[in-house]
C-alpha atoms as a PDB file:
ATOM      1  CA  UNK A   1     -15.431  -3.702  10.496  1.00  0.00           C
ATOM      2  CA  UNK A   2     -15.702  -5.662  13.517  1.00  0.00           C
ATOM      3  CA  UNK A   3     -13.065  -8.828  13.481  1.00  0.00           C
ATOM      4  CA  UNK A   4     -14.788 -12.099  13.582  1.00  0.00           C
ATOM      5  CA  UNK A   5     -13.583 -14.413  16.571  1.00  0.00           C
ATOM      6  CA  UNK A   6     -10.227 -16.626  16.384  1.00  0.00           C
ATOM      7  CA  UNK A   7      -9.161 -17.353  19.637  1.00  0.00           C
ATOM      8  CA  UNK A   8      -7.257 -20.057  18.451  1.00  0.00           C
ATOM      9  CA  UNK A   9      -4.696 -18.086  15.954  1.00  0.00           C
ATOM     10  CA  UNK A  10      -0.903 -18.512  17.482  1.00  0.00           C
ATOM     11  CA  UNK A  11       1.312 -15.476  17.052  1.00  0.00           C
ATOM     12  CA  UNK A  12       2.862 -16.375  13.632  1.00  0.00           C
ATOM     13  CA  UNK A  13       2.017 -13.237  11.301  1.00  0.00           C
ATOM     14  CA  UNK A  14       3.181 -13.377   7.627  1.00  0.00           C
ATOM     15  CA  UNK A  15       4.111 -10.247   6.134  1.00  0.00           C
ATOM     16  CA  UNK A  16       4.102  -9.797   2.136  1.00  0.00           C
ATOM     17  CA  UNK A  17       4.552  -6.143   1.883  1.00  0.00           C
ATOM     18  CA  UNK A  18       7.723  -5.034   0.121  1.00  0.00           C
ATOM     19  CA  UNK A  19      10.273  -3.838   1.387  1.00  0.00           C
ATOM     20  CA  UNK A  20      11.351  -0.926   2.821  1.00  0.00           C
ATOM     21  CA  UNK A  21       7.668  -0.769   4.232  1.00  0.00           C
ATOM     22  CA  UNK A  22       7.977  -4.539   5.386  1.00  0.00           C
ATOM     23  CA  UNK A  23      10.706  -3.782   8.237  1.00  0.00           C
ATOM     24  CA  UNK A  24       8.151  -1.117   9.669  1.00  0.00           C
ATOM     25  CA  UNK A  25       4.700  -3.486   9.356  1.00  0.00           C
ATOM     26  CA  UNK A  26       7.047  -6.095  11.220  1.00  0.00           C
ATOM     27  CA  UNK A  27       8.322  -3.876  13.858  1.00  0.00           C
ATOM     28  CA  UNK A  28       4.238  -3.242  14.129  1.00  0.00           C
ATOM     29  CA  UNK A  29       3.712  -6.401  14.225  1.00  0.00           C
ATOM     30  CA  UNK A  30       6.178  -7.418  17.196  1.00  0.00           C
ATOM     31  CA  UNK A  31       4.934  -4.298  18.865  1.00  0.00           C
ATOM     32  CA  UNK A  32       1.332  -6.227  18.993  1.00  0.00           C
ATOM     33  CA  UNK A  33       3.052  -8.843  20.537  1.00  0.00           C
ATOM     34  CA  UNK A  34       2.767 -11.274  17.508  1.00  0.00           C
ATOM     35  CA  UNK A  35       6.147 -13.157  15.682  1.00  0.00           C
ATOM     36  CA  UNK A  36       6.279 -11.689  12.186  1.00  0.00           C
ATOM     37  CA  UNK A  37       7.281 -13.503   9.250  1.00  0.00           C
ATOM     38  CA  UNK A  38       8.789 -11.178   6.565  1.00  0.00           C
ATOM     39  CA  UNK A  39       8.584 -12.204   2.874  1.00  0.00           C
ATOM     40  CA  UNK A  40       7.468 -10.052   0.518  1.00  0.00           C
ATOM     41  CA  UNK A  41       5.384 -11.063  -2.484  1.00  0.00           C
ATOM     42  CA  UNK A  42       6.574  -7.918  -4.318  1.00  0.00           C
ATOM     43  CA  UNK A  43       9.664  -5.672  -4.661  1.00  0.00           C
ATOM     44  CA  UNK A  44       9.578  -1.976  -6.064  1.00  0.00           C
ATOM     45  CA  UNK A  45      12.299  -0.799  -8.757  1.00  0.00           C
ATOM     46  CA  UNK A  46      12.366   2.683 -10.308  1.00  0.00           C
ATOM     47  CA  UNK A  47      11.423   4.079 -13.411  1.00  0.00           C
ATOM     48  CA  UNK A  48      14.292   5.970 -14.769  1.00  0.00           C
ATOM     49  CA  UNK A  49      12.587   7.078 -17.707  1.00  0.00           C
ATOM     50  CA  UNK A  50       9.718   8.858 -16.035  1.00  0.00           C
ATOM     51  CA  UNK A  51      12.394  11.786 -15.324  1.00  0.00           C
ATOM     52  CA  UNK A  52      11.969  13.425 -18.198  1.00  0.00           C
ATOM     53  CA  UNK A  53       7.505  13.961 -17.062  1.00  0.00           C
ATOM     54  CA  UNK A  54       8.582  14.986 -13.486  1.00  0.00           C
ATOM     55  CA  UNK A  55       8.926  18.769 -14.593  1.00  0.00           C
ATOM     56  CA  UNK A  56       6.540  21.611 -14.214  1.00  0.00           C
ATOM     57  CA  UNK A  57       5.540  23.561 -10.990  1.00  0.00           C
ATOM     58  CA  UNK A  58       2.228  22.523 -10.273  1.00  0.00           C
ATOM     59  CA  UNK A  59       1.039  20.252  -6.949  1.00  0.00           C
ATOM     60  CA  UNK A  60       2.624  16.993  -6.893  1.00  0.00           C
ATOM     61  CA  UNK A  61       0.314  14.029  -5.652  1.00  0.00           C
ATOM     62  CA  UNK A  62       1.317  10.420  -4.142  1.00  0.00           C
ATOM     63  CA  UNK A  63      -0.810   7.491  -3.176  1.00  0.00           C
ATOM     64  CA  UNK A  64       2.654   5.984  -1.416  1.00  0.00           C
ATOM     65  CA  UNK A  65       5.207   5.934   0.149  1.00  0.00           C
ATOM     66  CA  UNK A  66       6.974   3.797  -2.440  1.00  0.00           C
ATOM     67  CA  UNK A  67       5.827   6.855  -4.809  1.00  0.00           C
ATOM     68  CA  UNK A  68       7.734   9.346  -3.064  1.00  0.00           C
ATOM     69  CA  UNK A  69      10.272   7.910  -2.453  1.00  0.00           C
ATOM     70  CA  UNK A  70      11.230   6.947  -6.333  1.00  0.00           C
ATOM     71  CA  UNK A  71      10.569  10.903  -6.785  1.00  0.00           C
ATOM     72  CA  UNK A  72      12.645  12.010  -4.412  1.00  0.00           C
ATOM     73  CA  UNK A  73      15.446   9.481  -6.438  1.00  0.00           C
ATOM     74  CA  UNK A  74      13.700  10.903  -9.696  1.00  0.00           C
ATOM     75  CA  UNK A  75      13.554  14.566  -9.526  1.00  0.00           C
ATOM     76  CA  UNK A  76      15.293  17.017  -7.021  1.00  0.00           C
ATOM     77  CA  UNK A  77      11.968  19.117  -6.592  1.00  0.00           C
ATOM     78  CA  UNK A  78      10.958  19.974  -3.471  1.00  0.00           C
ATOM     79  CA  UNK A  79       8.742  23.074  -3.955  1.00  0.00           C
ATOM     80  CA  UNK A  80       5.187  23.618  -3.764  1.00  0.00           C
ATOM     81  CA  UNK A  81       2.198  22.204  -1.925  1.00  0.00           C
ATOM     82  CA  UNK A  82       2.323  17.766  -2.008  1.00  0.00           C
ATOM     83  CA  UNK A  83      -0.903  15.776  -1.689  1.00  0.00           C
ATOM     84  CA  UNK A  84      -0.545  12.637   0.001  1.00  0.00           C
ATOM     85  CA  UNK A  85      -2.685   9.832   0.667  1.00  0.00           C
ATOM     86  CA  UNK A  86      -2.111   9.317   4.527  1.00  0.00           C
ATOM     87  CA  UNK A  87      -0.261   9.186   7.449  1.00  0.00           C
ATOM     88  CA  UNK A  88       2.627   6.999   6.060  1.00  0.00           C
ATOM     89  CA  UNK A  89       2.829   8.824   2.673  1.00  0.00           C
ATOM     90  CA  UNK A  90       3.135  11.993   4.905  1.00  0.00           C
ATOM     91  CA  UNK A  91       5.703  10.715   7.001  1.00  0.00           C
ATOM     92  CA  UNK A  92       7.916   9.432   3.786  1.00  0.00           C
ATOM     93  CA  UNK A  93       7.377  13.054   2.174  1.00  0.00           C
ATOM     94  CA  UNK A  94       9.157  14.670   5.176  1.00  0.00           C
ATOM     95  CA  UNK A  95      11.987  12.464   5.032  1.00  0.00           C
ATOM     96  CA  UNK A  96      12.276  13.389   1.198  1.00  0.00           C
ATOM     97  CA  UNK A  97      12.127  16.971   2.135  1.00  0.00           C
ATOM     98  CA  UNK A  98       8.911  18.221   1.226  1.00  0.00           C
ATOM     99  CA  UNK A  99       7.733  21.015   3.436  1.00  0.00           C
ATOM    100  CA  UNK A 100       4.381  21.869   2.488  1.00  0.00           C
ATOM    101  CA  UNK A 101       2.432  18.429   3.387  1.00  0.00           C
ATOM    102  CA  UNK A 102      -1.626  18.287   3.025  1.00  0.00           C
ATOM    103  CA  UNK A 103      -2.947  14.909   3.676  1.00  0.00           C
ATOM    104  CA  UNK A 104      -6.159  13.091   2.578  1.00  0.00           C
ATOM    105  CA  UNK A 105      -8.187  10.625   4.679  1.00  0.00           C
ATOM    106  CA  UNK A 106      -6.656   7.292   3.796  1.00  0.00           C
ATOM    107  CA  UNK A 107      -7.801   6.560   0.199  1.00  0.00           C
ATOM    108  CA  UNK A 108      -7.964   7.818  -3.551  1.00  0.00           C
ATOM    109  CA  UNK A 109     -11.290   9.481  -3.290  1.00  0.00           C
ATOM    110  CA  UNK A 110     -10.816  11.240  -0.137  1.00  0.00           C
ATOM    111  CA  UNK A 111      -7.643  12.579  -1.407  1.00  0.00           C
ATOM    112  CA  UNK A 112      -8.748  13.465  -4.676  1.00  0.00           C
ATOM    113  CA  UNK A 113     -11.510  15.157  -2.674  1.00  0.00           C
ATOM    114  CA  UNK A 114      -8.712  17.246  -0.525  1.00  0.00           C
ATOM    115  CA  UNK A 115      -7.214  18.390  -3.555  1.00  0.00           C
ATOM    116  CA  UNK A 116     -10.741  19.649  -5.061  1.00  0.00           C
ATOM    117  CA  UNK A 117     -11.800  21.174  -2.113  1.00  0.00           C
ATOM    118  CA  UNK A 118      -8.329  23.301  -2.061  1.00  0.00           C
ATOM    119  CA  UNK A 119      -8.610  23.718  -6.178  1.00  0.00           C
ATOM    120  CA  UNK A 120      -4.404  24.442  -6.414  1.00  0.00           C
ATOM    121  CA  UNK A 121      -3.715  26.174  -9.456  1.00  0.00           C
ATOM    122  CA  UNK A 122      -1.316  24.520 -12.150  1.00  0.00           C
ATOM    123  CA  UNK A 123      -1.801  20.639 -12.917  1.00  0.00           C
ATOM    124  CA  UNK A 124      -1.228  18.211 -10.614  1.00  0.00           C
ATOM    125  CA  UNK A 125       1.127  15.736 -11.488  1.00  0.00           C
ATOM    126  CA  UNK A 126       0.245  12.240  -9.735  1.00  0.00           C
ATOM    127  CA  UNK A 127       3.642  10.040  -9.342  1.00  0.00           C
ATOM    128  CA  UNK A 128       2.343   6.887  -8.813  1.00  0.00           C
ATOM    129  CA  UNK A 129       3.542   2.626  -9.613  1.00  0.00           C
ATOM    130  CA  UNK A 130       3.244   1.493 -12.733  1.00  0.00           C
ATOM    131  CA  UNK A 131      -0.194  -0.182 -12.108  1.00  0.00           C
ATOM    132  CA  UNK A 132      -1.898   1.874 -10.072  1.00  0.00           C
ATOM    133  CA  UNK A 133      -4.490   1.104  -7.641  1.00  0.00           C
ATOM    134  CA  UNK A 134      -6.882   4.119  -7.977  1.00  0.00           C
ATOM    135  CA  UNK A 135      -6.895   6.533 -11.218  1.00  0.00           C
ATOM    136  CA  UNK A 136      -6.280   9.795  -8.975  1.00  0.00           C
ATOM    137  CA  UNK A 137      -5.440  11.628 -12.260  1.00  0.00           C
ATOM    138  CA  UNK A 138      -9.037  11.156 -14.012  1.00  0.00           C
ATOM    139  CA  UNK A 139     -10.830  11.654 -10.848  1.00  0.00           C
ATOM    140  CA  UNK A 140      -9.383  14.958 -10.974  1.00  0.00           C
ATOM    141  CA  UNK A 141      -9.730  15.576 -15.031  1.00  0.00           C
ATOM    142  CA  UNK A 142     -13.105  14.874 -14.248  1.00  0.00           C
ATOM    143  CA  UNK A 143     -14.295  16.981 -12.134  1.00  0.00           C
ATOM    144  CA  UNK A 144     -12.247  20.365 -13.616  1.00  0.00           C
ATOM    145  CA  UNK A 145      -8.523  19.814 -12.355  1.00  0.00           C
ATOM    146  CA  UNK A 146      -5.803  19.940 -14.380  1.00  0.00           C
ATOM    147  CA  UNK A 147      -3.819  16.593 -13.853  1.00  0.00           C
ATOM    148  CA  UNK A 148      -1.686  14.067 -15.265  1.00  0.00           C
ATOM    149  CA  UNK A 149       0.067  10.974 -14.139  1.00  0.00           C
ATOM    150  CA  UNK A 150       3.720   9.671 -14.440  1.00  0.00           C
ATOM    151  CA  UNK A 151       4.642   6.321 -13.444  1.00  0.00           C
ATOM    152  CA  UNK A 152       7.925   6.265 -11.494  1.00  0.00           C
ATOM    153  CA  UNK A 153       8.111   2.349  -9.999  1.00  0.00           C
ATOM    154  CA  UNK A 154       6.855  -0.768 -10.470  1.00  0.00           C
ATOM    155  CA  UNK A 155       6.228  -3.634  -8.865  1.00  0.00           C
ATOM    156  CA  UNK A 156       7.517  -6.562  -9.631  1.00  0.00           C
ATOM    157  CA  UNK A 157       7.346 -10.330  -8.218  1.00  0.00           C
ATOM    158  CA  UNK A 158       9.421 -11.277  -6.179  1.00  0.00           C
ATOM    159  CA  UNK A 159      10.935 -15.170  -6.725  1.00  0.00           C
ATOM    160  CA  UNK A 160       9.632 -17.598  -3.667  1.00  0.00           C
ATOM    161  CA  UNK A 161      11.219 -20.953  -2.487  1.00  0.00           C
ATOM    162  CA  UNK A 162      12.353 -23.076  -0.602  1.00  0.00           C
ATOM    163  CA  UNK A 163      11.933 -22.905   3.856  1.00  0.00           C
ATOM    164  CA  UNK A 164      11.030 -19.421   4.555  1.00  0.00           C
ATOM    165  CA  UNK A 165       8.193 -19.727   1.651  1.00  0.00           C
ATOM    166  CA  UNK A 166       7.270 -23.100   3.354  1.00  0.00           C
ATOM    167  CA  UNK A 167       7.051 -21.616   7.139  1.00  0.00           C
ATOM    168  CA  UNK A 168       5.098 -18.805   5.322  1.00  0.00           C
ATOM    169  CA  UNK A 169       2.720 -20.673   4.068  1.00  0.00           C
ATOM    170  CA  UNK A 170       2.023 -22.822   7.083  1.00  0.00           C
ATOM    171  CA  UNK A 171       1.225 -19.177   8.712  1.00  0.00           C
ATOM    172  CA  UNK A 172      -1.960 -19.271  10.698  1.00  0.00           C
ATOM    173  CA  UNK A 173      -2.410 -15.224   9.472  1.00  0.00           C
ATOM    174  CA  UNK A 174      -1.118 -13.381   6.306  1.00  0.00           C
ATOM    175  CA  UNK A 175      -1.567  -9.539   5.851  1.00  0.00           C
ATOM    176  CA  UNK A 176      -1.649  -8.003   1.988  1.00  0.00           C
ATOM    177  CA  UNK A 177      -1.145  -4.792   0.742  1.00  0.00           C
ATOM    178  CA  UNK A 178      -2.116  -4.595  -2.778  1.00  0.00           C
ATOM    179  CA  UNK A 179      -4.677  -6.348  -5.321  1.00  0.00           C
ATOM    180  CA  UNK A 180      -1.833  -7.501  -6.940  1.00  0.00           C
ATOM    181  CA  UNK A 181      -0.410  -9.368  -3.989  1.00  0.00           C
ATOM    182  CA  UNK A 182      -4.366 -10.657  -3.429  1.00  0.00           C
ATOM    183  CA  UNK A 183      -3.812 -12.477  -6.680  1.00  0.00           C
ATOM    184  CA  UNK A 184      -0.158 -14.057  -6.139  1.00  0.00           C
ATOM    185  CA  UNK A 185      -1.681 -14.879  -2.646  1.00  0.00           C
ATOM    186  CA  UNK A 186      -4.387 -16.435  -4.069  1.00  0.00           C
ATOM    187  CA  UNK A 187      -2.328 -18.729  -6.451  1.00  0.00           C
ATOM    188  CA  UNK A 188      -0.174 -19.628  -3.450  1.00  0.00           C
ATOM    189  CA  UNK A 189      -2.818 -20.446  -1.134  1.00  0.00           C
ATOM    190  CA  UNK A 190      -4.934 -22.182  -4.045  1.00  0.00           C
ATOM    191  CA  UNK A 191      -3.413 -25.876  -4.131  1.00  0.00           C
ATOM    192  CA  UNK A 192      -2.947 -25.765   0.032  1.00  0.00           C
ATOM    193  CA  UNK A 193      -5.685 -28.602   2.191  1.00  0.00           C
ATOM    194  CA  UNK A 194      -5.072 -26.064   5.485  1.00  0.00           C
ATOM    195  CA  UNK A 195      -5.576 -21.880   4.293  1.00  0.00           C
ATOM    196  CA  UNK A 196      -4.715 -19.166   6.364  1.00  0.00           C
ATOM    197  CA  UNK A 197      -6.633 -16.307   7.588  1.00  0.00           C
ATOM    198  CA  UNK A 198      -5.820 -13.289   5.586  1.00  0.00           C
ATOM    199  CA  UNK A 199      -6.048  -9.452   6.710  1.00  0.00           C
ATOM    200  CA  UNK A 200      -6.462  -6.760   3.727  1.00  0.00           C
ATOM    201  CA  UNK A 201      -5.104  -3.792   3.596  1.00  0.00           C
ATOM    202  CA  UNK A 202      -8.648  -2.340   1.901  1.00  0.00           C
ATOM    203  CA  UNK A 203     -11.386  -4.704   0.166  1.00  0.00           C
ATOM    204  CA  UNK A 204      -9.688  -3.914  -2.854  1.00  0.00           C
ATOM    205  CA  UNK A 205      -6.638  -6.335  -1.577  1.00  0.00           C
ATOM    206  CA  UNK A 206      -8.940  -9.335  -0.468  1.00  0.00           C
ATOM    207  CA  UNK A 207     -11.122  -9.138  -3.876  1.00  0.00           C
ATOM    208  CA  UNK A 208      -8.779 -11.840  -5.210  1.00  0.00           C
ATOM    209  CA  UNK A 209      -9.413 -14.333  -2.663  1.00  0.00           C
ATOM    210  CA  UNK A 210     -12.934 -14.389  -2.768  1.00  0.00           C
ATOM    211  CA  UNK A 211     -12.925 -17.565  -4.485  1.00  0.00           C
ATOM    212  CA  UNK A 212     -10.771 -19.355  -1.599  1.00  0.00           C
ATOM    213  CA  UNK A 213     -12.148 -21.110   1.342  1.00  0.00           C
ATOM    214  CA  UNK A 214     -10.415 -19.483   3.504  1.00  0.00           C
ATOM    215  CA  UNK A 215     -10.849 -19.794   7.676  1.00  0.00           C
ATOM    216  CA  UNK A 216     -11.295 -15.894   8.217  1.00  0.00           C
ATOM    217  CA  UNK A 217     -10.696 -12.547   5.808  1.00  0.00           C
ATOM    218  CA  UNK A 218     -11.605  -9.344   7.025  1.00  0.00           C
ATOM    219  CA  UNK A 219     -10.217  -5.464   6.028  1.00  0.00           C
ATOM    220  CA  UNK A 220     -10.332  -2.398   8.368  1.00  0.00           C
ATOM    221  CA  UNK A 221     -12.521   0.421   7.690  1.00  0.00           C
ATOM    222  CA  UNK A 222      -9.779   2.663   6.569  1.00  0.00           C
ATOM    223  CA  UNK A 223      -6.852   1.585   4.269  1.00  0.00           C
ATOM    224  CA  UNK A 224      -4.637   2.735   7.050  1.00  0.00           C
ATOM    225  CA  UNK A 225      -1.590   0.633   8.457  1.00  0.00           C
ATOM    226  CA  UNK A 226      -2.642   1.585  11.950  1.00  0.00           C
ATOM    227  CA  UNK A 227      -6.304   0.161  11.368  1.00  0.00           C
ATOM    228  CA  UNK A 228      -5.095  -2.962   9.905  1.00  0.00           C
ATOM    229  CA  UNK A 229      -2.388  -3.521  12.937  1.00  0.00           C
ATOM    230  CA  UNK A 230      -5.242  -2.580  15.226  1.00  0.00           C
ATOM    231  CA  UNK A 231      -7.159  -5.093  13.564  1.00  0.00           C
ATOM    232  CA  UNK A 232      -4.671  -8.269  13.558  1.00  0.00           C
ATOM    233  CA  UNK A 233      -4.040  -7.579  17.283  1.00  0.00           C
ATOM    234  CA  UNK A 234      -8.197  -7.537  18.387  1.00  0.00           C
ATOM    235  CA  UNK A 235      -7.930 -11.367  15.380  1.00  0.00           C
ATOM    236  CA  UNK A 236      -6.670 -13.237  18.233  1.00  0.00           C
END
């Protein structure tokens, strides 16, 4: 979507994604030739129980980086055809070792409409966070494709205070990643007299700020990384 007009945003950029991803969005960030602010809302931990689902041989499927990377700690497989959701997801799967890559267009659907359009045999097995943000699994039970999901990470909260939450706040910009971090950045921003702009991910990650008054929200077309840096540098 077309950005709307803020000439008057300074270069302060708050970043909430979690880490590891947060080092890479800042680097971005910089690169645009805006001053990031990293503090992430929410930090991943694995799910050492999910081992035990990670067998089979069938396709595996991931919607993030964060979910192949708590794989790759998970499960030593490396075999067979991966599904990932885009560009980043692809780039994480090669450092994990995968070899045979196929990526979607950027979201849930158009993945889960890669993987029909292929029709691997075997069930795909969808490691994904705890709380999902699409239900890749169903979309695939329901339209003929053997799959299942296993939750290796979650995401947790992470705990805010003191300065660096202060000089985040008082951020003229703030980028999220997730619904989830929509809603802890809408509780934040709630009690504040002077809101920040906010840049979404997707839709999906500004849904829980509809109810601020905020000076500017706006998501790229595509839930892409690239989009939304390419958007934050035309927000100025």
């Amino acid at each position: 979507m077309s950005p709307p007009s803020r000439p008057d945003i300074p270069r302060a950029v708050w970043v909430t994604r979690a880490e590891p991803g947060a080092s890479a969005t800042a680097a971005r960030v910089t690169a645009a030739g805006l001053a990031p602010l990293v503090m992430p809302l929410l930090e991943t931990v694995d799910l050492p129980e999910a081992a035990a689902a990670l067998g089979g041989d069938g396709p595996l499927a991931f919607t993030s980086a964060n979910g192949v990377r708590a794989f790759a700690r998970l499960s030593p497989r490396r075999s067979g055809p991966v599904y990932v959701v885009g560009p980043a997801t692809a780039a994480a799967a090669q450092v994990a070792g995968f070899a045979d890559i196929r990526s979607g267009a950027g979201d849930v659907e158009a993945l889960a409409a890669r993987i029909l359009a292929d029709a691997p045999p075997g069930e795909v097995l969808h490691a994904s966070a705890r709380e999902p943000a699409g239900d890749l699994a169903g979309r695939l039970q329901a339209s003929g494709q053997p799959a299942r999901r296993a939750a290796v990470y979650a995401a947790r909260e992470t705990s805010l205070a003191g300065a660096g939450l202060e000089e985040a706040l008082a951020a003229p910009v703030v980028l999220a990643y997730s619904p989830r971090a929509g809603r802890i950045l809408a509780r934040l921003l709630a009690p504040l007299p002077a809101r920040p702009a906010v840049l979404g991910l997707s839709p999906a990650c500004l849904a829980p700020l509809a109810g601020l008054d905020l000076p500017a929200r706006a998501a790229p077309d595509r839930p892409l990384e690239s989009d939304l840096i390419n958007l934050l540098a035309s927000f100025r």
